[in-house]
C-alpha atoms as a PDB file:
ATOM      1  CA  UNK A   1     130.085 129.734 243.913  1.00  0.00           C
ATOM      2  CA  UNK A   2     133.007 132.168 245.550  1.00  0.00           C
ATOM      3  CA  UNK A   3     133.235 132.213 249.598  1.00  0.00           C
ATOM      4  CA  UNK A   4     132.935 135.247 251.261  1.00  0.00           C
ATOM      5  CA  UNK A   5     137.246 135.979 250.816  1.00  0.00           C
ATOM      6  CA  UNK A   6     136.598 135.620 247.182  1.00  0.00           C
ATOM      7  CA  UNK A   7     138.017 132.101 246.829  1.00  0.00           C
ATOM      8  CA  UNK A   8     136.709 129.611 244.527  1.00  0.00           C
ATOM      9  CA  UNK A   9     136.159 126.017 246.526  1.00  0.00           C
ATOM     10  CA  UNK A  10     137.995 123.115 244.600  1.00  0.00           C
ATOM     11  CA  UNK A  11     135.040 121.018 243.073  1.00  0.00           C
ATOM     12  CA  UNK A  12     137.264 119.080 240.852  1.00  0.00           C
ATOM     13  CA  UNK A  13     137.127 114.917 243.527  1.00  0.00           C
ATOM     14  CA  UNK A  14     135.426 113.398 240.725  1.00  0.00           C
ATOM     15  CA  UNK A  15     133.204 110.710 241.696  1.00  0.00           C
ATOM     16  CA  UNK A  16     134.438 108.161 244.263  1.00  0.00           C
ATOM     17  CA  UNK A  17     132.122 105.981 245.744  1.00  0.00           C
ATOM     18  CA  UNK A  18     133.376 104.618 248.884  1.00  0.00           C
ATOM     19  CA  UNK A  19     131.705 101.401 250.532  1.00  0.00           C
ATOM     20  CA  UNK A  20     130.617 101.958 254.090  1.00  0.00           C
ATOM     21  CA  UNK A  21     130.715  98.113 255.887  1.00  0.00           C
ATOM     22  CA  UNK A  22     128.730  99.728 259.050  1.00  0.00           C
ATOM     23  CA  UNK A  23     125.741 100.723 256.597  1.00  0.00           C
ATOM     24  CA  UNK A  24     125.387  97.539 254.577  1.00  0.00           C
ATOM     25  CA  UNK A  25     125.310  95.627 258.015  1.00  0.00           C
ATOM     26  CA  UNK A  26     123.071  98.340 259.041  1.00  0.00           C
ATOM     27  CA  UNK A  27     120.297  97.359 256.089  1.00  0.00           C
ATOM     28  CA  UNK A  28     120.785  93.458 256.279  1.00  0.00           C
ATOM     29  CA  UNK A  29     120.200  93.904 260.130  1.00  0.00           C
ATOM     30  CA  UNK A  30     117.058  96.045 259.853  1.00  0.00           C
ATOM     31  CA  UNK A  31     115.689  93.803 257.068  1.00  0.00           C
ATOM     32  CA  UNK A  32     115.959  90.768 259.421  1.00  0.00           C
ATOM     33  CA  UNK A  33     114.482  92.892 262.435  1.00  0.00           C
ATOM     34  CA  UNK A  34     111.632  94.137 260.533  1.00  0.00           C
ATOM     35  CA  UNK A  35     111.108  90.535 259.524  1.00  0.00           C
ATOM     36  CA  UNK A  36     111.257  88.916 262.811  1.00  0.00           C
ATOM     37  CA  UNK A  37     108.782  91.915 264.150  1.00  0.00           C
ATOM     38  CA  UNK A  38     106.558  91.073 261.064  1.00  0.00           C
ATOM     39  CA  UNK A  39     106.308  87.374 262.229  1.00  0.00           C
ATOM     40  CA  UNK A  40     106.100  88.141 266.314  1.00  0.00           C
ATOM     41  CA  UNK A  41     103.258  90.171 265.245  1.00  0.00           C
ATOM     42  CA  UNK A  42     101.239  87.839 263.276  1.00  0.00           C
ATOM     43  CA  UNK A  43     101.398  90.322 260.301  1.00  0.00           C
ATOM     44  CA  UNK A  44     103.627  87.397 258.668  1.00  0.00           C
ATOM     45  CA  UNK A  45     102.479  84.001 258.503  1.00  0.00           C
ATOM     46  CA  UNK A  46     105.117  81.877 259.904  1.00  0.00           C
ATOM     47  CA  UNK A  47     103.910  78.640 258.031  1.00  0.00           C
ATOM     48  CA  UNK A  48     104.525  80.481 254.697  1.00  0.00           C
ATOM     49  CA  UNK A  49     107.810  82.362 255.684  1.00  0.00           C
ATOM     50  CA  UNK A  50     109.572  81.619 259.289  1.00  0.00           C
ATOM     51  CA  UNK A  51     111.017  83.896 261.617  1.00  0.00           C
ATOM     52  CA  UNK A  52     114.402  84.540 261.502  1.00  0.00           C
ATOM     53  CA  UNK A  53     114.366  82.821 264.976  1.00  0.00           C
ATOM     54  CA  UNK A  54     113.348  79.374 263.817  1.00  0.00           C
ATOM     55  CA  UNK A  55     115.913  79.810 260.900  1.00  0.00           C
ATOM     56  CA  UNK A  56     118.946  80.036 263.142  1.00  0.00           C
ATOM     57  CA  UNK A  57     117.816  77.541 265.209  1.00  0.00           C
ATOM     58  CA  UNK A  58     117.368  75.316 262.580  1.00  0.00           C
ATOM     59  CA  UNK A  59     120.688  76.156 261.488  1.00  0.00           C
ATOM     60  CA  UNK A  60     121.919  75.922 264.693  1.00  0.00           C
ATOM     61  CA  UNK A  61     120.411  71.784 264.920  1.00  0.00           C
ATOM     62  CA  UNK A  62     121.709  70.988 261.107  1.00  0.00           C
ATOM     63  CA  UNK A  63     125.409  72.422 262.664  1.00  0.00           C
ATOM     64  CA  UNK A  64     124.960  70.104 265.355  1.00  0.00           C
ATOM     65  CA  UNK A  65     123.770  67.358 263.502  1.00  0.00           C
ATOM     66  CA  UNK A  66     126.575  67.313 260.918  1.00  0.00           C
ATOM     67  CA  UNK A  67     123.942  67.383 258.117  1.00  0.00           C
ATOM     68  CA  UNK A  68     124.878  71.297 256.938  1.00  0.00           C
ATOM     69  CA  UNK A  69     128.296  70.851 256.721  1.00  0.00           C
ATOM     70  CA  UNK A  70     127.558  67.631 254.353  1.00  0.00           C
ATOM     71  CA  UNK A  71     125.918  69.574 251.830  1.00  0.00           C
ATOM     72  CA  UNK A  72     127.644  72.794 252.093  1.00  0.00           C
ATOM     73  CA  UNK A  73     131.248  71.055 251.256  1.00  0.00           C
ATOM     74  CA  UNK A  74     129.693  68.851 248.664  1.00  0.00           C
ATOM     75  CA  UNK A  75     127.853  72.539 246.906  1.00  0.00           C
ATOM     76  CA  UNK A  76     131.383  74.570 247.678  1.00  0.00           C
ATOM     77  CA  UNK A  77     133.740  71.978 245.689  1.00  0.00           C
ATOM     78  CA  UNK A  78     130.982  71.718 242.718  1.00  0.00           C
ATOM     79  CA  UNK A  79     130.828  75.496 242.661  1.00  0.00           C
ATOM     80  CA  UNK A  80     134.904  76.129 242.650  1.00  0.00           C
ATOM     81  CA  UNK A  81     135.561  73.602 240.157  1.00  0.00           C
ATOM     82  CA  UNK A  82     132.772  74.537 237.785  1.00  0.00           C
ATOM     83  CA  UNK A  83     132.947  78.319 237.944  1.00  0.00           C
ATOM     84  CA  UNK A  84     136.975  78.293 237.898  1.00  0.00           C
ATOM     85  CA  UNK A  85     136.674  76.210 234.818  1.00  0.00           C
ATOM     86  CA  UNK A  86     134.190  78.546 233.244  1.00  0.00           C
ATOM     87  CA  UNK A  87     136.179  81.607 233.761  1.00  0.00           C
ATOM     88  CA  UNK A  88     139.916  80.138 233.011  1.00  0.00           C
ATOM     89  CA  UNK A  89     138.503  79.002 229.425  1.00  0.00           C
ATOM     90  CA  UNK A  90     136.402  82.242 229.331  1.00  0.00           C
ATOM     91  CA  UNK A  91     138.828  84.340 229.913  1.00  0.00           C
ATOM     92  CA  UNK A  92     140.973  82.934 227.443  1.00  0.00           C
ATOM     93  CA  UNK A  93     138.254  82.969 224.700  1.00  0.00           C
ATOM     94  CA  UNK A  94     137.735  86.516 225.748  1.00  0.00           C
ATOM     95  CA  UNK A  95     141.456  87.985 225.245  1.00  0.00           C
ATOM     96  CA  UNK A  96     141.585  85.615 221.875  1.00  0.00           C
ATOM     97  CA  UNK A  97     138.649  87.312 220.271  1.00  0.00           C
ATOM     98  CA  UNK A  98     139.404  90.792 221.554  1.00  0.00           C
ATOM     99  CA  UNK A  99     142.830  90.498 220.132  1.00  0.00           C
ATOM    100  CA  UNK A 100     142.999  88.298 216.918  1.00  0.00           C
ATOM    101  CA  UNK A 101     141.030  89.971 214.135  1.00  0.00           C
ATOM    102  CA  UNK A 102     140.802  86.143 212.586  1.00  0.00           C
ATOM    103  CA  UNK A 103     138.804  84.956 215.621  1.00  0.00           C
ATOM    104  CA  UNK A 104     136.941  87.320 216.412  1.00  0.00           C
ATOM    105  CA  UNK A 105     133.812  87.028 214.753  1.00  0.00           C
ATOM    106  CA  UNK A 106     133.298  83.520 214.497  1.00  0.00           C
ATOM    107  CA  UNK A 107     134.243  83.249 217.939  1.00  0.00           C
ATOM    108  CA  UNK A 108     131.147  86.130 219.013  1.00  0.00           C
ATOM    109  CA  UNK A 109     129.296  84.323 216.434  1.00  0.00           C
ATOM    110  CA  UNK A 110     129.151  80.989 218.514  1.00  0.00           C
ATOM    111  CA  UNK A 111     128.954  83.428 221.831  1.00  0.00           C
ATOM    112  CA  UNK A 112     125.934  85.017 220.759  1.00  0.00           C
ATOM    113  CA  UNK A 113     124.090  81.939 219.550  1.00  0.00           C
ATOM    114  CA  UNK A 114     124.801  79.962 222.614  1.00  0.00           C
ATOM    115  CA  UNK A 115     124.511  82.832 225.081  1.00  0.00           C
ATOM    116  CA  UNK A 116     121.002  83.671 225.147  1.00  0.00           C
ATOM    117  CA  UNK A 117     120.273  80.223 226.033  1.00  0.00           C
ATOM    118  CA  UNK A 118     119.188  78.730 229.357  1.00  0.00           C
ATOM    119  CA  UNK A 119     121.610  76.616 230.959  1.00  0.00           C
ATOM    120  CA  UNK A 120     119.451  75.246 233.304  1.00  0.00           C
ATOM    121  CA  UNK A 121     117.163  73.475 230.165  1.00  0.00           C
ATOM    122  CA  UNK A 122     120.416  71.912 228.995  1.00  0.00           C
ATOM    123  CA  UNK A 123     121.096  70.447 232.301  1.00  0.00           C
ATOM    124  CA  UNK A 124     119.207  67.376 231.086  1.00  0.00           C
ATOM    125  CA  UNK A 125     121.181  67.376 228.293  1.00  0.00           C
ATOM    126  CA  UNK A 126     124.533  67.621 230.016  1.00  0.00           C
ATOM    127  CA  UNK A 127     123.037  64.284 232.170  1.00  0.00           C
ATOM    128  CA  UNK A 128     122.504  62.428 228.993  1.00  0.00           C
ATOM    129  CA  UNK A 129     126.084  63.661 227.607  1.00  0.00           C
ATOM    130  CA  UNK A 130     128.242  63.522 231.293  1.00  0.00           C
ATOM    131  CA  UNK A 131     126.191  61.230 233.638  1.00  0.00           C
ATOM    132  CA  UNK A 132     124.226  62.009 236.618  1.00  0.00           C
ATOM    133  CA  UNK A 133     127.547  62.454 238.240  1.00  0.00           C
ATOM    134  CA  UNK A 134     129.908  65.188 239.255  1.00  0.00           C
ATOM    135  CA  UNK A 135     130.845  65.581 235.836  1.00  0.00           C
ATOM    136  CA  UNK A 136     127.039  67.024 234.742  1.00  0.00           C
ATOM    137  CA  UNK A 137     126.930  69.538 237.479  1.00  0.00           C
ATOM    138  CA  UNK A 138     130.633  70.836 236.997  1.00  0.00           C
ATOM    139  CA  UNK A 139     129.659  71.270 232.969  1.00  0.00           C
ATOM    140  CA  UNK A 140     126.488  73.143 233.482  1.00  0.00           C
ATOM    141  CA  UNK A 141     128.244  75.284 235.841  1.00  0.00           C
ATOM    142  CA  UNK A 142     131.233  75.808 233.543  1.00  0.00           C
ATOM    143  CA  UNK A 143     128.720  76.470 230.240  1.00  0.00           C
ATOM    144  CA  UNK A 144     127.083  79.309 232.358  1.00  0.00           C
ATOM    145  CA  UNK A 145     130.213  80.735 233.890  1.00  0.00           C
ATOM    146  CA  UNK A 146     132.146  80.811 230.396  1.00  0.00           C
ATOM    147  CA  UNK A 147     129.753  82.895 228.066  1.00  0.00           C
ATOM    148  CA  UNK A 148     129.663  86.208 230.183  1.00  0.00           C
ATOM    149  CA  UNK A 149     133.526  85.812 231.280  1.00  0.00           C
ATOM    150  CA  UNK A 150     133.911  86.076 227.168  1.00  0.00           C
ATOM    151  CA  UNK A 151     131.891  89.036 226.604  1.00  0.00           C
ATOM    152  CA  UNK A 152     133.044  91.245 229.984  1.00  0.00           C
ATOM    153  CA  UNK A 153     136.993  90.015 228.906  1.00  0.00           C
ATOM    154  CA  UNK A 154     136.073  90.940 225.059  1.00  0.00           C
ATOM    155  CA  UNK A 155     134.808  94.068 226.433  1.00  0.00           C
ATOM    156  CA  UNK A 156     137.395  95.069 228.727  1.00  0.00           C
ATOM    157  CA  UNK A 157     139.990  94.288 225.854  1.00  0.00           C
ATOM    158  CA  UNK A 158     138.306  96.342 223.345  1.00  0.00           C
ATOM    159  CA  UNK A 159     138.428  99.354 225.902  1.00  0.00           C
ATOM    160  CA  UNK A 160     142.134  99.307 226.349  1.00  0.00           C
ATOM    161  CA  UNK A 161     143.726 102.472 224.733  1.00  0.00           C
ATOM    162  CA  UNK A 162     145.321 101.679 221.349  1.00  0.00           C
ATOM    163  CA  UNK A 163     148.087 104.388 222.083  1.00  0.00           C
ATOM    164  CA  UNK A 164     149.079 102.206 224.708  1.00  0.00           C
ATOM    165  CA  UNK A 165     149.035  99.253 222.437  1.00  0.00           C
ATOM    166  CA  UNK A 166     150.901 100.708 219.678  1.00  0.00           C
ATOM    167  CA  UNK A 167     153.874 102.395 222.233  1.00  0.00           C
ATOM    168  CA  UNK A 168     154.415  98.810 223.630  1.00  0.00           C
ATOM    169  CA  UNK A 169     154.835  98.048 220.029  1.00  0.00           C
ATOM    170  CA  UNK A 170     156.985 101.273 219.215  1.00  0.00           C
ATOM    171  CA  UNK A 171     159.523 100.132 222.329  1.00  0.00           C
ATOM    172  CA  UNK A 172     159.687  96.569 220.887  1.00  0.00           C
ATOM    173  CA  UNK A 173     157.290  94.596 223.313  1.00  0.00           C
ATOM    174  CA  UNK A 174     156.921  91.181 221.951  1.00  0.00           C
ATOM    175  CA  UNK A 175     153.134  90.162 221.756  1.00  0.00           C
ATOM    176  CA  UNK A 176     153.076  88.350 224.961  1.00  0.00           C
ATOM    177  CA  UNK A 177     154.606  90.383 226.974  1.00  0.00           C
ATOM    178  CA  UNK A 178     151.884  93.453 225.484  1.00  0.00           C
ATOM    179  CA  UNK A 179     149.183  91.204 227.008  1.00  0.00           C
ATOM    180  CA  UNK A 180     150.302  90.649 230.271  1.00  0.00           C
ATOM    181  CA  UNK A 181     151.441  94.422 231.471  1.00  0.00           C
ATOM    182  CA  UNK A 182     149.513  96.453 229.068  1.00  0.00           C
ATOM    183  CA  UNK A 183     145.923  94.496 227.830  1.00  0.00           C
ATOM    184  CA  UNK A 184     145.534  92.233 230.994  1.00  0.00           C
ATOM    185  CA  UNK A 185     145.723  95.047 233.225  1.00  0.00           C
ATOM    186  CA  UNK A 186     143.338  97.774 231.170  1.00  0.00           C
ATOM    187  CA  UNK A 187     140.981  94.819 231.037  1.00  0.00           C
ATOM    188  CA  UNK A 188     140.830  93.900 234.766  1.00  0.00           C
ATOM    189  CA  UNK A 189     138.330  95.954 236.026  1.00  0.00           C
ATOM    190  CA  UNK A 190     136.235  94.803 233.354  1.00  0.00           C
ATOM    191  CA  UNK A 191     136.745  91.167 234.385  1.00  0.00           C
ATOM    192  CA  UNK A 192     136.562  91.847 237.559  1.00  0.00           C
ATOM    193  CA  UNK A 193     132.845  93.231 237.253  1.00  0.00           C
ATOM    194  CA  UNK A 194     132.663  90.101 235.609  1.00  0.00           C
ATOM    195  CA  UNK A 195     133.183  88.122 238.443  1.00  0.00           C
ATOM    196  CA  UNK A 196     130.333  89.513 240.399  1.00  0.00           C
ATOM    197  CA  UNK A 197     127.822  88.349 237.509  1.00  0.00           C
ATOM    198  CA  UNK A 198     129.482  85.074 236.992  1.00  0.00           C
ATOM    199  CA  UNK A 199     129.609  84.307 240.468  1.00  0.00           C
ATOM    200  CA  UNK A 200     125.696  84.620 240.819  1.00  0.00           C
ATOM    201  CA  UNK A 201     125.025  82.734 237.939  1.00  0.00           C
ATOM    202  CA  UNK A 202     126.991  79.733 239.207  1.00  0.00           C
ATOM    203  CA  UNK A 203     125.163  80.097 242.418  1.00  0.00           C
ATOM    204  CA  UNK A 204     121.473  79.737 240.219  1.00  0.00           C
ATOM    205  CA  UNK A 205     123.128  77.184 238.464  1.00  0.00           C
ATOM    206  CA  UNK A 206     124.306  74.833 240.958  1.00  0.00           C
ATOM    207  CA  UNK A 207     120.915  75.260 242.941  1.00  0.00           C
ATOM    208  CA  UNK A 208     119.361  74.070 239.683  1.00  0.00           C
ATOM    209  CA  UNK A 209     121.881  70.960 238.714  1.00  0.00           C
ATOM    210  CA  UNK A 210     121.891  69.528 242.202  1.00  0.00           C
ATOM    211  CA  UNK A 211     118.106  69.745 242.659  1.00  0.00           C
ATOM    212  CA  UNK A 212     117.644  67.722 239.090  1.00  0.00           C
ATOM    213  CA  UNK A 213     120.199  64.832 240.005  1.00  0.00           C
ATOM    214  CA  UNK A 214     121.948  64.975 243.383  1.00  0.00           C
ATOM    215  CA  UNK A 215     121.686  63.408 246.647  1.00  0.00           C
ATOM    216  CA  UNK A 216     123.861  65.409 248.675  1.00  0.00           C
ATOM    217  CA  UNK A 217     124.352  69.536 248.071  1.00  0.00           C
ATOM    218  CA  UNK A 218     122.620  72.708 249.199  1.00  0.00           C
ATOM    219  CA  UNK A 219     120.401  72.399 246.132  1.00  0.00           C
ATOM    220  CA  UNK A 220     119.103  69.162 246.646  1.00  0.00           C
ATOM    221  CA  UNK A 221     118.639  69.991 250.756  1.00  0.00           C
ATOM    222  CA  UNK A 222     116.302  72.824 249.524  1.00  0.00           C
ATOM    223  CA  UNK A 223     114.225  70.518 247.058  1.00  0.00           C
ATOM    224  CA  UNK A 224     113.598  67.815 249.916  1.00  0.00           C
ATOM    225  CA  UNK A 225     112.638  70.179 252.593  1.00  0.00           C
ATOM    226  CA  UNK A 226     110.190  72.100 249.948  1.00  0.00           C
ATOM    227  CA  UNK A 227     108.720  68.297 249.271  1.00  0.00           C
ATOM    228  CA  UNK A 228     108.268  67.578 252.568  1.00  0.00           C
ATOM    229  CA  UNK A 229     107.403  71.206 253.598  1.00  0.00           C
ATOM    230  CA  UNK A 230     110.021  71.802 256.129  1.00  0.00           C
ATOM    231  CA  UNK A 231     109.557  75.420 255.742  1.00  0.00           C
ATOM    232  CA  UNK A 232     112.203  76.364 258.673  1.00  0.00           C
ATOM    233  CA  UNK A 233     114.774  74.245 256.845  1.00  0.00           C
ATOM    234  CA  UNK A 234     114.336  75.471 253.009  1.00  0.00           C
ATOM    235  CA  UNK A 235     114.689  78.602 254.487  1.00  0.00           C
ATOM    236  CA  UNK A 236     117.621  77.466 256.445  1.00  0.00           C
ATOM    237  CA  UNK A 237     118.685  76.305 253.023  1.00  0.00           C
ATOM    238  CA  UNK A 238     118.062  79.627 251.138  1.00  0.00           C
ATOM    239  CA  UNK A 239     119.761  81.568 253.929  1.00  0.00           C
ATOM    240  CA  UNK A 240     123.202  79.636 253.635  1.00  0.00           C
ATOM    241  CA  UNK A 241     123.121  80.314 249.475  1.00  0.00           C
ATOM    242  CA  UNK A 242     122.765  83.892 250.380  1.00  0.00           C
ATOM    243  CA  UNK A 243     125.297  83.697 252.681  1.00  0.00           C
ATOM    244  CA  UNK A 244     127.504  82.056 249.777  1.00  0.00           C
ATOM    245  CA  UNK A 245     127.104  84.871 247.318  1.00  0.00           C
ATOM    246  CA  UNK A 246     127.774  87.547 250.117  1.00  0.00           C
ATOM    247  CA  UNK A 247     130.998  85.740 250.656  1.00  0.00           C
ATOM    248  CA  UNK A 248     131.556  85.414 247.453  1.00  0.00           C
ATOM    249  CA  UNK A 249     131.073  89.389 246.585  1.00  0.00           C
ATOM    250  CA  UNK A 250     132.963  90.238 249.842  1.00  0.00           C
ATOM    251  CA  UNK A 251     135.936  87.972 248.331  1.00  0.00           C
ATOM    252  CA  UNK A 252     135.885  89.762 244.813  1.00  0.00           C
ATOM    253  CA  UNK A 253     135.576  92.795 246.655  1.00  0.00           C
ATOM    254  CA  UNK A 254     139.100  92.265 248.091  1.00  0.00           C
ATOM    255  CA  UNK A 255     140.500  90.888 244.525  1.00  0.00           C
ATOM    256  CA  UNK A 256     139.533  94.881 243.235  1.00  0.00           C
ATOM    257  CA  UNK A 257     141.269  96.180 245.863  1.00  0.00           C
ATOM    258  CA  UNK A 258     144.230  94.274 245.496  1.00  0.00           C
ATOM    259  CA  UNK A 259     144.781  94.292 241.810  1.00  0.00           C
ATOM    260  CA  UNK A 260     142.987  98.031 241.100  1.00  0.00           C
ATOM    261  CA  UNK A 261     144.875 100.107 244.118  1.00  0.00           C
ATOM    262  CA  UNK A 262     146.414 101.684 240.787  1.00  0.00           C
ATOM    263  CA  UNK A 263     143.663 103.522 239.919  1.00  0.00           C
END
């Protein structure tokens, strides 16, 4: 379409998506107003779902109390170790089988066998295997974290231009030095996306472990306020594992910024 001097506007931007922080407060805000109106109405029943209001002050008494804070550091250092785990051996499996024609299809072999696979009905297993201990919890978390890091790694390998491959090769790169400034770098936003996923599915996981064999964790909270239908402090309990995986998407949000501000 030509302006009125004849001129042709540029339409060439591509697509760039930019996140807006104002509008995603925006929606969580209105989604917690509408609820709270919902429940000062009587349109929500507040034994089956409890205002906001009660939730924060519930939070706002388990803060106090000490309790929160017992559980949250005790779900936080399960969640680090296990997931970090998971994605340092994931990772690893990912760049071997997206690089080494001799590993690569027994190692998507095993991946795609084991993948499909709940972790949560192995945690059982894992308690047989590990103990009821830390050592259970950390492994279920791990098993979860590692099988998409493979795939999203394999992925991001197999999308990495061979031309730029085969010029580090032409200019004498040796094989390690390929991976780290040519393959790790194409590959990044792939693991990156990664991330998000994994991160959620260590979340689910370590919900699941802790409410199956823990005494102290945001998992096993939930599970005895649902048993003794403490519906203000479940939900208490649900908000701060929200609240986890916005952190946790906020975090990886920074990681693309840092490491992708060359694209």
């Amino acid at each position: 379409m030509r302006r009125i001097d004849g001129s042709v506007p540029f339409r060439g931007g591509g697509f760039a998506p930019r996140e807006r922080f104002w509008a995603a407060a925006a929606t969580l805000i209105g989604v917690v107003a509408l609820w709270q109106f919902g429940c000062s109405a009587g349109v929500i029943p507040t034994l089956f779902l409890p205002a906001p209001v009660n939730i924060a002050i519930e939070l706002w008494h388990l803060t106090l109390s000490g309790e929160l804070w017992k559980h949250l550091s005790a779900s936080l250092l399960r969640l680090a170790i296990g997931w970090s785990v998971g994605t340092v051996f994931g990772i690893g499996m990912g760049l071997a089988v997206g690089l080494w024609s001799a590993l690569r299809s027994p190692g998507m072999a095993v991946v795609s066998a084991l993948f499909p696979i709940p972790k949560i009905a192995l945690v059982p297993l894992f308690i047989i295997w590990f103990g009821i201990g830390e050592g259970s919890k950390i492994i279920t978390l791990a098993f979860g974290v590692f099988f998409p890091t493979v795939i999203a790694t394999a992925g991001g390998v197999d999308n990495v231009p061979r031309s730029l491959i085969r010029m580090g090769q032409s200019f004498g790169l040796s094989t390690g030095a390929i991976v780290r400034k040519i393959v790790l770098p194409g590959a990044l936003p792939a693991i990156l996306s990664g991330f998000r996923v994994t991160a959620s599915i260590a979340i689910v996981l370590l919900v699941a472990a802790e409410m199956i064999g823990a005494e102290e964790g945001i998992g096993a909270f939930v599970l005895s306020a649902g048993n003794l239908y403490d519906t203000d402090a479940l939900m208490a309990g649900i908000v701060v594992l929200s609240v986890i995986g916005l952190v946790a998407a906020w975090v990886i949000g920074l990681l693309e910024r840092a490491l992708l501000a060359w694209r």
